[in-house]
PDB file of N, CA and C in Angstrom:
ATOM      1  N   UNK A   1      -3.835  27.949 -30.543  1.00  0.00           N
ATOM      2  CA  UNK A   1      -4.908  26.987 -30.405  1.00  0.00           C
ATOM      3  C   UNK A   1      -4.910  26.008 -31.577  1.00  0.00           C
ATOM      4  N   UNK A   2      -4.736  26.777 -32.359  1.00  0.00           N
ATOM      5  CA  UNK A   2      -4.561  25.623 -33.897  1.00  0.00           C
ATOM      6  C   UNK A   2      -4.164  24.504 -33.861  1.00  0.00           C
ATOM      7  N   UNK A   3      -2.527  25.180 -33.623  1.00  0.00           N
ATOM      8  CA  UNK A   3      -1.040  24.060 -33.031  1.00  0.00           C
ATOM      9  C   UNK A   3      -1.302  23.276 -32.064  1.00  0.00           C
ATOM     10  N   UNK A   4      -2.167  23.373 -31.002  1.00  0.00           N
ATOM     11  CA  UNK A   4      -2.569  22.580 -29.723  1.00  0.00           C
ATOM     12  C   UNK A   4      -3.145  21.322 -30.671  1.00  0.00           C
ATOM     13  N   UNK A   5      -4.425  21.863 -31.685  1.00  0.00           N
ATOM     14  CA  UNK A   5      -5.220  20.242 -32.082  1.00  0.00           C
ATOM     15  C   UNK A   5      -4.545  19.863 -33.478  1.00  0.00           C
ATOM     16  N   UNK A   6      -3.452  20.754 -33.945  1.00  0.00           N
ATOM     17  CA  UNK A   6      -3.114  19.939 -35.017  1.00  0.00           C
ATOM     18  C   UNK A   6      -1.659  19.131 -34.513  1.00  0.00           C
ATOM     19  N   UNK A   7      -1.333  19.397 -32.851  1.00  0.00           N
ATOM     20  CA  UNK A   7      -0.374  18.235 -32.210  1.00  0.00           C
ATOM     21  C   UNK A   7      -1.033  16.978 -31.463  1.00  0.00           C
ATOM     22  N   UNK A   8      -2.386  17.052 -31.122  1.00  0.00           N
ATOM     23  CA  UNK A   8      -2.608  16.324 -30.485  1.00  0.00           C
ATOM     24  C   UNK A   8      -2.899  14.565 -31.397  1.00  0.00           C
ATOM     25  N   UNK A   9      -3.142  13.804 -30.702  1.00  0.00           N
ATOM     26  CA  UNK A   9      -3.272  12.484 -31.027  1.00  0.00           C
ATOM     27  C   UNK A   9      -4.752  12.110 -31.042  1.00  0.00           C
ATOM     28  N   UNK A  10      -5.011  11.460 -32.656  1.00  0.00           N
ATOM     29  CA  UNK A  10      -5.339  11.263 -33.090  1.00  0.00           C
ATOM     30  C   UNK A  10      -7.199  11.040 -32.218  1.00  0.00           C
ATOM     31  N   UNK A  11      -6.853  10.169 -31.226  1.00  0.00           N
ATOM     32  CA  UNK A  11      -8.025   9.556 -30.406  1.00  0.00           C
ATOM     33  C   UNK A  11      -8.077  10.784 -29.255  1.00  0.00           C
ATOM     34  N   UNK A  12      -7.718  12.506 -29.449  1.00  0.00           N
ATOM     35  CA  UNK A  12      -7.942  13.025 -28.190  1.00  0.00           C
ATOM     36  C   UNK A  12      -8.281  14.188 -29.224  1.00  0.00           C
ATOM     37  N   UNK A  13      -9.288  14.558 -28.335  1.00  0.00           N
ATOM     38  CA  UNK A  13     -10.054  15.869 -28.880  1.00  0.00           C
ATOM     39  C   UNK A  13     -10.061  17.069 -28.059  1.00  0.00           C
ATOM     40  N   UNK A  14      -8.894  18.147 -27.822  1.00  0.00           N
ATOM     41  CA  UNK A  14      -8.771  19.062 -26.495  1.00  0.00           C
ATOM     42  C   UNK A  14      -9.228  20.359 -27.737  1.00  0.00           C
ATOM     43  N   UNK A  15     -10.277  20.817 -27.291  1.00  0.00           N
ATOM     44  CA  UNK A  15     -10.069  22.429 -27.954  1.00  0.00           C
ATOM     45  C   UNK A  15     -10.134  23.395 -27.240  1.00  0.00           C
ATOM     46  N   UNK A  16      -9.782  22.714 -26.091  1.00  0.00           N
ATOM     47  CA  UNK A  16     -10.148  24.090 -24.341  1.00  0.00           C
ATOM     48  C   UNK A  16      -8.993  25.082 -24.520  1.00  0.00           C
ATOM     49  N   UNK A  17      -9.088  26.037 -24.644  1.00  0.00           N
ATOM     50  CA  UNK A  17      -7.654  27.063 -24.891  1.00  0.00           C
ATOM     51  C   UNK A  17      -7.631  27.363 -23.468  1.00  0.00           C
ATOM     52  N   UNK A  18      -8.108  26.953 -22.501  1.00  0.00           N
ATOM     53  CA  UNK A  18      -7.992  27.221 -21.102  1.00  0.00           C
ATOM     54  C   UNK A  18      -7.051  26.142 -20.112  1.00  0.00           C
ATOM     55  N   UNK A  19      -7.519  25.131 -20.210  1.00  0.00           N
ATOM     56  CA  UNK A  19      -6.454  24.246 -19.447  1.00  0.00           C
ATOM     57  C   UNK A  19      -5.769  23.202 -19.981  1.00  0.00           C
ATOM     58  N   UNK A  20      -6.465  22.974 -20.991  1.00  0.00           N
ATOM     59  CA  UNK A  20      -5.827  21.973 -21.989  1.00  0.00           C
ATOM     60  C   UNK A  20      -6.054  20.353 -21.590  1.00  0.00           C
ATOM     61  N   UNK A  21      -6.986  20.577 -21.054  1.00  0.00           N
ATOM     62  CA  UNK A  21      -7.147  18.604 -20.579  1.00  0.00           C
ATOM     63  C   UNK A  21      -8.197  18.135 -21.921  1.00  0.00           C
ATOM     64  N   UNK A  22      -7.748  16.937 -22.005  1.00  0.00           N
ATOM     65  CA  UNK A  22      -8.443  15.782 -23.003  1.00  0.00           C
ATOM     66  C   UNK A  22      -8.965  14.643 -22.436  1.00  0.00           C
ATOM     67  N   UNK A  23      -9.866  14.785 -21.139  1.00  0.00           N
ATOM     68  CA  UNK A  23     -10.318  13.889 -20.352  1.00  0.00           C
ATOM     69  C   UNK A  23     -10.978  14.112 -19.981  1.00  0.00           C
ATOM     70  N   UNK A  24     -12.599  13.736 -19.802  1.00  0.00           N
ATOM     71  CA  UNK A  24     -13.666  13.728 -20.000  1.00  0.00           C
ATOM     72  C   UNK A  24     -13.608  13.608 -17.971  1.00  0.00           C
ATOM     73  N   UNK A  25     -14.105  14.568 -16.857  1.00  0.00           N
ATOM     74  CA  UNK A  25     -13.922  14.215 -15.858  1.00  0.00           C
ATOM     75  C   UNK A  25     -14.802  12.983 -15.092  1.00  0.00           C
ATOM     76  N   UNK A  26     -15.916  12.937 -15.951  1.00  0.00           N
ATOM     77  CA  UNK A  26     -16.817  12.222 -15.590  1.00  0.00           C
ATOM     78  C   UNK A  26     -15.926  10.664 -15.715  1.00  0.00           C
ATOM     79  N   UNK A  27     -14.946  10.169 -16.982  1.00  0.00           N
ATOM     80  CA  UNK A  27     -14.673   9.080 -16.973  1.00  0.00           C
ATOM     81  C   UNK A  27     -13.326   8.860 -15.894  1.00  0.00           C
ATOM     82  N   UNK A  28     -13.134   9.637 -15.299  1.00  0.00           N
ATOM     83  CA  UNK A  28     -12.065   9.759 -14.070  1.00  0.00           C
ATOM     84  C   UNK A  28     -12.612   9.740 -12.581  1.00  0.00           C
ATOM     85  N   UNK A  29     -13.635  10.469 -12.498  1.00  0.00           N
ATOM     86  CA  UNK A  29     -14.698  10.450 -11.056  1.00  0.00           C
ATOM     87  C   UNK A  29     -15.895   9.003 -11.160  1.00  0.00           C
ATOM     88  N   UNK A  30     -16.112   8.284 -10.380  1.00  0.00           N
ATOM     89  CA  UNK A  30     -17.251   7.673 -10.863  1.00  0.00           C
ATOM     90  C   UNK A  30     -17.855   8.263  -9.232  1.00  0.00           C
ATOM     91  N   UNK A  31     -18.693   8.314  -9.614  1.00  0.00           N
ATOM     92  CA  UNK A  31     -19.821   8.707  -8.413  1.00  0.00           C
ATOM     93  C   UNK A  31     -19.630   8.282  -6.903  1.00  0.00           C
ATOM     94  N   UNK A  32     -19.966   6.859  -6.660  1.00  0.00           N
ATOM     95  CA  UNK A  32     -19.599   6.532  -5.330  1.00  0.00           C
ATOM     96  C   UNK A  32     -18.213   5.609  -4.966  1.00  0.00           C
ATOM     97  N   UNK A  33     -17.554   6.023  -5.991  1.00  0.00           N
ATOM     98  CA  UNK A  33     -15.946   6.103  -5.716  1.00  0.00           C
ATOM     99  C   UNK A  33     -15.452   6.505  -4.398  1.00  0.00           C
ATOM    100  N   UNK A  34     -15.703   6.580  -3.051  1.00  0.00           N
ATOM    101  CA  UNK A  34     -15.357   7.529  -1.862  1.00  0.00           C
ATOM    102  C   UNK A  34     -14.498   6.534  -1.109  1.00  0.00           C
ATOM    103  N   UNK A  35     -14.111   5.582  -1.580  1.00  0.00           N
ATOM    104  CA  UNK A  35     -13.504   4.944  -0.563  1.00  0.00           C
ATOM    105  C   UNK A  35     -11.316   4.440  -1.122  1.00  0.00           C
ATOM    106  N   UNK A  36     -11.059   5.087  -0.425  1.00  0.00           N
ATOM    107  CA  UNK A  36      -9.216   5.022  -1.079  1.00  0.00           C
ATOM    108  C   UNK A  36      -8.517   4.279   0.109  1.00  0.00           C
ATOM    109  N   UNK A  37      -7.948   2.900  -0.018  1.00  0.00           N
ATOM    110  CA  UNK A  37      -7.503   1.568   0.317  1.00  0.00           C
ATOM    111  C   UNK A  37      -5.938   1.464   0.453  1.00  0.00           C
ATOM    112  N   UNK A  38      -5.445   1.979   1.648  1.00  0.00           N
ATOM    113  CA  UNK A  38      -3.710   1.982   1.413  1.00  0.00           C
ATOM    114  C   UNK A  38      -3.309   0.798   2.722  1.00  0.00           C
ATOM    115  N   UNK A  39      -2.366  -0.052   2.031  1.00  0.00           N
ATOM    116  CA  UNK A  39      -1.788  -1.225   2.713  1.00  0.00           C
ATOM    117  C   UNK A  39      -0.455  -0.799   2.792  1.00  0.00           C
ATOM    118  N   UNK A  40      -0.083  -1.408   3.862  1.00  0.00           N
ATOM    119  CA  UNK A  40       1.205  -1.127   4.530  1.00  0.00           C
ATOM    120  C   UNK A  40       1.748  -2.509   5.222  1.00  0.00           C
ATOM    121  N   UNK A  41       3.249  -2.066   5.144  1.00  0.00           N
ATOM    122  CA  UNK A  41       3.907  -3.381   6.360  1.00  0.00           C
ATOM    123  C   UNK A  41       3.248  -2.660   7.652  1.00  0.00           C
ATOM    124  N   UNK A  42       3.490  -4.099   8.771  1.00  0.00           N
ATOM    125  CA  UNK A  42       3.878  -3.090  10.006  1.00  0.00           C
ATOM    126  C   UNK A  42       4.506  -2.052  10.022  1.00  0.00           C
ATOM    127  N   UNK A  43       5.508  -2.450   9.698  1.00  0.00           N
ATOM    128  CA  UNK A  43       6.768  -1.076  10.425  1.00  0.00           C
ATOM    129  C   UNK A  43       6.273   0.398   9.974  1.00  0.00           C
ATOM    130  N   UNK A  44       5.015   0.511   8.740  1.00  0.00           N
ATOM    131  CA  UNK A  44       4.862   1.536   8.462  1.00  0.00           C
ATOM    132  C   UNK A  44       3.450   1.816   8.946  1.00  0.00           C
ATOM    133  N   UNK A  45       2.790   1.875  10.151  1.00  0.00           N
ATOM    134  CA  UNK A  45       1.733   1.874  10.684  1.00  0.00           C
ATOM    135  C   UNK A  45       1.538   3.110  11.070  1.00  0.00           C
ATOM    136  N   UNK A  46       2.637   4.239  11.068  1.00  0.00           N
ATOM    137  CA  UNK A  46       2.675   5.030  11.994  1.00  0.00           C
ATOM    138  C   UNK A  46       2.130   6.097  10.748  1.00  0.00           C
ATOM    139  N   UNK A  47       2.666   5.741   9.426  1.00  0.00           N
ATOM    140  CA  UNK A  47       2.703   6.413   8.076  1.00  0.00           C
ATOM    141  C   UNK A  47       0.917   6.478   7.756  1.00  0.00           C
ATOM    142  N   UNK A  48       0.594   4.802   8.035  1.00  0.00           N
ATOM    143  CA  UNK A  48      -1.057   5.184   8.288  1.00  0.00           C
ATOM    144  C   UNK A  48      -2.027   5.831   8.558  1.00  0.00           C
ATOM    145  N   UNK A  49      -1.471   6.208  10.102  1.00  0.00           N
ATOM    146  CA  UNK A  49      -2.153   6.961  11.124  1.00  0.00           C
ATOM    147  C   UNK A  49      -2.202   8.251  10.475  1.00  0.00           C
ATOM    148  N   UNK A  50      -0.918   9.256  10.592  1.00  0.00           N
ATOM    149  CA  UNK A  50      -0.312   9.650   9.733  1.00  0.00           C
ATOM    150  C   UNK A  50      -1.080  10.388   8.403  1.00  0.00           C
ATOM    151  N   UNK A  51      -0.942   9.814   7.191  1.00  0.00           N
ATOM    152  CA  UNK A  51      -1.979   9.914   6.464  1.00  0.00           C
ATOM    153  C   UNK A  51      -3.911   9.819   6.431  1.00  0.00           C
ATOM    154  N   UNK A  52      -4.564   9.365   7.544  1.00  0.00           N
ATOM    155  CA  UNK A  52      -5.041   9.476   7.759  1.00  0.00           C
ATOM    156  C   UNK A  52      -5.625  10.405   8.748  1.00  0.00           C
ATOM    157  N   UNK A  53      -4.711  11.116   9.491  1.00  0.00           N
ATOM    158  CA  UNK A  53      -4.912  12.310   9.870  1.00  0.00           C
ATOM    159  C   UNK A  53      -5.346  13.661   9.106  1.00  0.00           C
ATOM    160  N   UNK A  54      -4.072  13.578   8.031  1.00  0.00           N
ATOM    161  CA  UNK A  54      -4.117  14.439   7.230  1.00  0.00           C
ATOM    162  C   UNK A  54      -5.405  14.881   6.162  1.00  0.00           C
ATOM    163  N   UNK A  55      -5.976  13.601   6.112  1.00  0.00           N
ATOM    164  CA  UNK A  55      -7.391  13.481   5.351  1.00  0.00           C
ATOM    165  C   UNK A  55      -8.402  14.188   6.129  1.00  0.00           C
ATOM    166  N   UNK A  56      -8.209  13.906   7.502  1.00  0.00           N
ATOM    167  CA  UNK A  56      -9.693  14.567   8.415  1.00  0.00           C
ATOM    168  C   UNK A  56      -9.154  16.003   8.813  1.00  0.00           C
ATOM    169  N   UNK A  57      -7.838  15.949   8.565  1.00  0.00           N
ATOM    170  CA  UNK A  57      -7.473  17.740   8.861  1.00  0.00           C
ATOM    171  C   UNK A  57      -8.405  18.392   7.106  1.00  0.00           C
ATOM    172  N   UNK A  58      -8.145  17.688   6.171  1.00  0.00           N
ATOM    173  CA  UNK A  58      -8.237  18.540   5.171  1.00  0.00           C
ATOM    174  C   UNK A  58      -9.540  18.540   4.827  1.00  0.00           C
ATOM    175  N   UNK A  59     -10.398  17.446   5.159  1.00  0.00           N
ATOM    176  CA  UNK A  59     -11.535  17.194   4.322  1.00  0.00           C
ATOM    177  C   UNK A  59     -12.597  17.012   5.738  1.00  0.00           C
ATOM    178  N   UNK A  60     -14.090  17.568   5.784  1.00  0.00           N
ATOM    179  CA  UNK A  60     -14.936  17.012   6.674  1.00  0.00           C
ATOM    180  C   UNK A  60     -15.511  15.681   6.748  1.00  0.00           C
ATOM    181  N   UNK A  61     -15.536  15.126   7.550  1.00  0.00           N
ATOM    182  CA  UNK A  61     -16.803  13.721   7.880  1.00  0.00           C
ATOM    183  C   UNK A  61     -15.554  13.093   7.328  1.00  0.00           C
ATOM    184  N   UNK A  62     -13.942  12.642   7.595  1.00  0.00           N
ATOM    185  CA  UNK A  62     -13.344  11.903   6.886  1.00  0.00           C
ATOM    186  C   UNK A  62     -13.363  10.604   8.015  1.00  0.00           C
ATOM    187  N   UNK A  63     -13.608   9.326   7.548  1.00  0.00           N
ATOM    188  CA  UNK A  63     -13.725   8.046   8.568  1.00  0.00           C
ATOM    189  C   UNK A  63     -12.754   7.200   7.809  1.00  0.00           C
ATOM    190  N   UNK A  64     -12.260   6.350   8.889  1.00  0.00           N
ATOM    191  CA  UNK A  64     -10.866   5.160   8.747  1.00  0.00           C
ATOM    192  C   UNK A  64     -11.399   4.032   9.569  1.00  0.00           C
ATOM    193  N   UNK A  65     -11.295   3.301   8.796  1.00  0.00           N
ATOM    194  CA  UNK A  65     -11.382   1.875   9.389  1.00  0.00           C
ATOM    195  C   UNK A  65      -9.645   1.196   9.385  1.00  0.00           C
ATOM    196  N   UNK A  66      -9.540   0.864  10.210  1.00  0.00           N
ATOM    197  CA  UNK A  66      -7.705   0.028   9.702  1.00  0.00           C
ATOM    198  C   UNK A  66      -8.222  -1.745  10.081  1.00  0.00           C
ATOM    199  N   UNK A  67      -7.299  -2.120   9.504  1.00  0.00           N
ATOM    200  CA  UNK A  67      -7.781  -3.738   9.304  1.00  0.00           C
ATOM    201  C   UNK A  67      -6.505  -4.564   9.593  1.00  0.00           C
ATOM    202  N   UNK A  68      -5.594  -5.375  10.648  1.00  0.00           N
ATOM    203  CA  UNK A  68      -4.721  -6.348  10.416  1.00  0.00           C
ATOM    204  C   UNK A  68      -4.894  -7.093   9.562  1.00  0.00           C
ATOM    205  N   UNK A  69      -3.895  -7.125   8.553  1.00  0.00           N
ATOM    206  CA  UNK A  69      -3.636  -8.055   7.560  1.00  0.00           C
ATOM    207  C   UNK A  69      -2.397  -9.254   7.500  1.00  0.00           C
ATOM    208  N   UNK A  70      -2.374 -10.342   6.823  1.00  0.00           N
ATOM    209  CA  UNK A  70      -1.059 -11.154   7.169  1.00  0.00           C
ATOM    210  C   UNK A  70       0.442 -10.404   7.162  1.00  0.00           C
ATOM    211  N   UNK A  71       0.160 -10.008   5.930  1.00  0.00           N
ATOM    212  CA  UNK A  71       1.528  -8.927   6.150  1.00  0.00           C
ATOM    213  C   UNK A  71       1.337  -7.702   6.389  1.00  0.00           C
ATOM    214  N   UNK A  72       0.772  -6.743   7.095  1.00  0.00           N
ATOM    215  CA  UNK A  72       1.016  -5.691   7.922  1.00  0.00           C
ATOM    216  C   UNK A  72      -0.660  -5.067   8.468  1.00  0.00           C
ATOM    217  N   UNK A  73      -1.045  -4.149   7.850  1.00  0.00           N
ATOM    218  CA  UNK A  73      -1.911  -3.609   8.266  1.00  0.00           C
ATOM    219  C   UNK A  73      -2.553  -2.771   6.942  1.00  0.00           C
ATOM    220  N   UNK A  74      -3.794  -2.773   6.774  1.00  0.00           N
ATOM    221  CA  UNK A  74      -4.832  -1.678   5.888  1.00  0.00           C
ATOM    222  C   UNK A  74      -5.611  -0.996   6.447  1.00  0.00           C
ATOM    223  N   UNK A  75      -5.866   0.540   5.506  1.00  0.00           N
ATOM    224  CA  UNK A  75      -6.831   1.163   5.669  1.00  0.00           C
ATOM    225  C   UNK A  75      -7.607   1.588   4.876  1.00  0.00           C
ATOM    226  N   UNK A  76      -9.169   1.761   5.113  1.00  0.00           N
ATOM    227  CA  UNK A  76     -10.030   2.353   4.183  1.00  0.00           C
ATOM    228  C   UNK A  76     -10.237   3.773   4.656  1.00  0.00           C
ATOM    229  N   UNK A  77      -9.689   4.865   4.132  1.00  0.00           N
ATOM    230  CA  UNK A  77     -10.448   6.280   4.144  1.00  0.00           C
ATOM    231  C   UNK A  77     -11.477   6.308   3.388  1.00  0.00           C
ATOM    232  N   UNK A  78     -12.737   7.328   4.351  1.00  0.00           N
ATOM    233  CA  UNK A  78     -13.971   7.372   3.511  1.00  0.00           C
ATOM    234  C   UNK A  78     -14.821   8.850   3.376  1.00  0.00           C
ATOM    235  N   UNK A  79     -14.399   8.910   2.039  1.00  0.00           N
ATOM    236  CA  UNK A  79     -14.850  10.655   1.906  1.00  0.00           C
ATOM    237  C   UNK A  79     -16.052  10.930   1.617  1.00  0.00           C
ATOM    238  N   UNK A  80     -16.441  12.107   1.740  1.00  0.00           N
ATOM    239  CA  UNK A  80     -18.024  12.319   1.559  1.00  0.00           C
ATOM    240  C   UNK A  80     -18.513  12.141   0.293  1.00  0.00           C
ATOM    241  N   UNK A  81     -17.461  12.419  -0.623  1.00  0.00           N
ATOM    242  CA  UNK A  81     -17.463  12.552  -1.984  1.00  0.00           C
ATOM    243  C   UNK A  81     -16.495  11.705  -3.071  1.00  0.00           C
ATOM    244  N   UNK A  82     -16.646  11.423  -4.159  1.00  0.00           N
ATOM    245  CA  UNK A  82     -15.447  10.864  -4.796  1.00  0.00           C
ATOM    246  C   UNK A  82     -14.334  12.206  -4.743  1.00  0.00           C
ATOM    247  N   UNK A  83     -15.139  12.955  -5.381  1.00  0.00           N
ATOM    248  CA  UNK A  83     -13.912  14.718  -5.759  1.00  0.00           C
ATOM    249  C   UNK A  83     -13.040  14.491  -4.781  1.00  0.00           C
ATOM    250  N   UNK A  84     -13.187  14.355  -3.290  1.00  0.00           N
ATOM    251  CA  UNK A  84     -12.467  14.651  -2.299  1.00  0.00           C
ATOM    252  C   UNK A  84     -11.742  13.825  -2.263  1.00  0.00           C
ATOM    253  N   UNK A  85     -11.722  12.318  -2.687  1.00  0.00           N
ATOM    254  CA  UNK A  85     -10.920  11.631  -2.703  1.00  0.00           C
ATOM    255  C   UNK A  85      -9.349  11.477  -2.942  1.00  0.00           C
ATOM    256  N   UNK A  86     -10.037  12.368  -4.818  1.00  0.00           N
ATOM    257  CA  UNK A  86      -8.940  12.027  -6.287  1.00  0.00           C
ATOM    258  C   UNK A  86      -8.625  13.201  -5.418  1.00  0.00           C
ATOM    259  N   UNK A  87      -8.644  14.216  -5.303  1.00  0.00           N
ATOM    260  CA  UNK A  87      -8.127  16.309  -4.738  1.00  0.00           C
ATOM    261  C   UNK A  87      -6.902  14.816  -3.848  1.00  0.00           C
ATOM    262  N   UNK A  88      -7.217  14.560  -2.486  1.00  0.00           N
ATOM    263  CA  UNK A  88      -6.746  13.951  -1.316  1.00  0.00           C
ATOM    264  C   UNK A  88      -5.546  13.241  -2.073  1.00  0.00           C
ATOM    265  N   UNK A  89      -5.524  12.041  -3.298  1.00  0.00           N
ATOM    266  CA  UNK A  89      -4.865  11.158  -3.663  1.00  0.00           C
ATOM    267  C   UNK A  89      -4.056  12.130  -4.610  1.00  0.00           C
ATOM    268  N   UNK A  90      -4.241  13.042  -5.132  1.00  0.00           N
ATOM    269  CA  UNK A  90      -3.198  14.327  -6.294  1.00  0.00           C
ATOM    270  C   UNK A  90      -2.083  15.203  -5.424  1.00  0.00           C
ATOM    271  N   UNK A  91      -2.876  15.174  -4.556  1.00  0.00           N
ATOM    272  CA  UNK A  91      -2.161  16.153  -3.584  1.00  0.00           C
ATOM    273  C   UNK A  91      -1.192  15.266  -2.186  1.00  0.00           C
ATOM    274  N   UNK A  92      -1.296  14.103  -2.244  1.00  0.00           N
ATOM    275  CA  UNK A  92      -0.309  13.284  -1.570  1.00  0.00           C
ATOM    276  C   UNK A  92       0.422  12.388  -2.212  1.00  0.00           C
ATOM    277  N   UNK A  93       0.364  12.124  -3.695  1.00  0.00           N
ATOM    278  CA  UNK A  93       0.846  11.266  -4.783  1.00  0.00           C
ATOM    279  C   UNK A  93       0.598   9.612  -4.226  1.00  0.00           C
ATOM    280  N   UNK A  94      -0.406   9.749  -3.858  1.00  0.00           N
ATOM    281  CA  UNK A  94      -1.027   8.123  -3.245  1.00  0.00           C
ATOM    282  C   UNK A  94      -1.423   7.496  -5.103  1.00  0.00           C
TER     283      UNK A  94
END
């Protein structure tokens, strides 16, 4: 534990001997954060759908709006929560 804060940098303060994060979660979550915005060409519309499936398999109350755009197509997924979001965006490397 010592070695953990006498390596760390200067502007980070970790003394958790448990997971070791130096990030305050609150400045990573903001509250009504629930909405995650992925644009695509056409040709990848199907990747859309797709990923947006996967959100309402994993998470409840998950809603999609998709939007034509000049160059291809967007979507807004909308989670109940921010948490569910960032979990959704870690776990698909969005």
């Amino acid at each position: 534990m010592v070695q953990t804060i006498k390596n760390q940098q200067a502007n980070v303060n970790d003394s958790c001997p448990e997971c070791g994060s130096f990030v305050d979660i609150g400045a990573v979550i903001e509250e009504n954060d629930c909405v995650l915005t992925i644009k695509s060409t056409a040709q990848q519309k199907q990747a859309l759908t797709d990923i947006v499936d996967k959100a309402k398999q994993r998470f409840q109350n998950v809603t999609a709006t998709f939007t034509d755009t000049e160059h291809g197509e967007s979507v807004d997924i909308v989670f109940d929560v921010a948490a569910e979001k960032m979990i959704f965006q870690l776990e698909n490397q969005l």
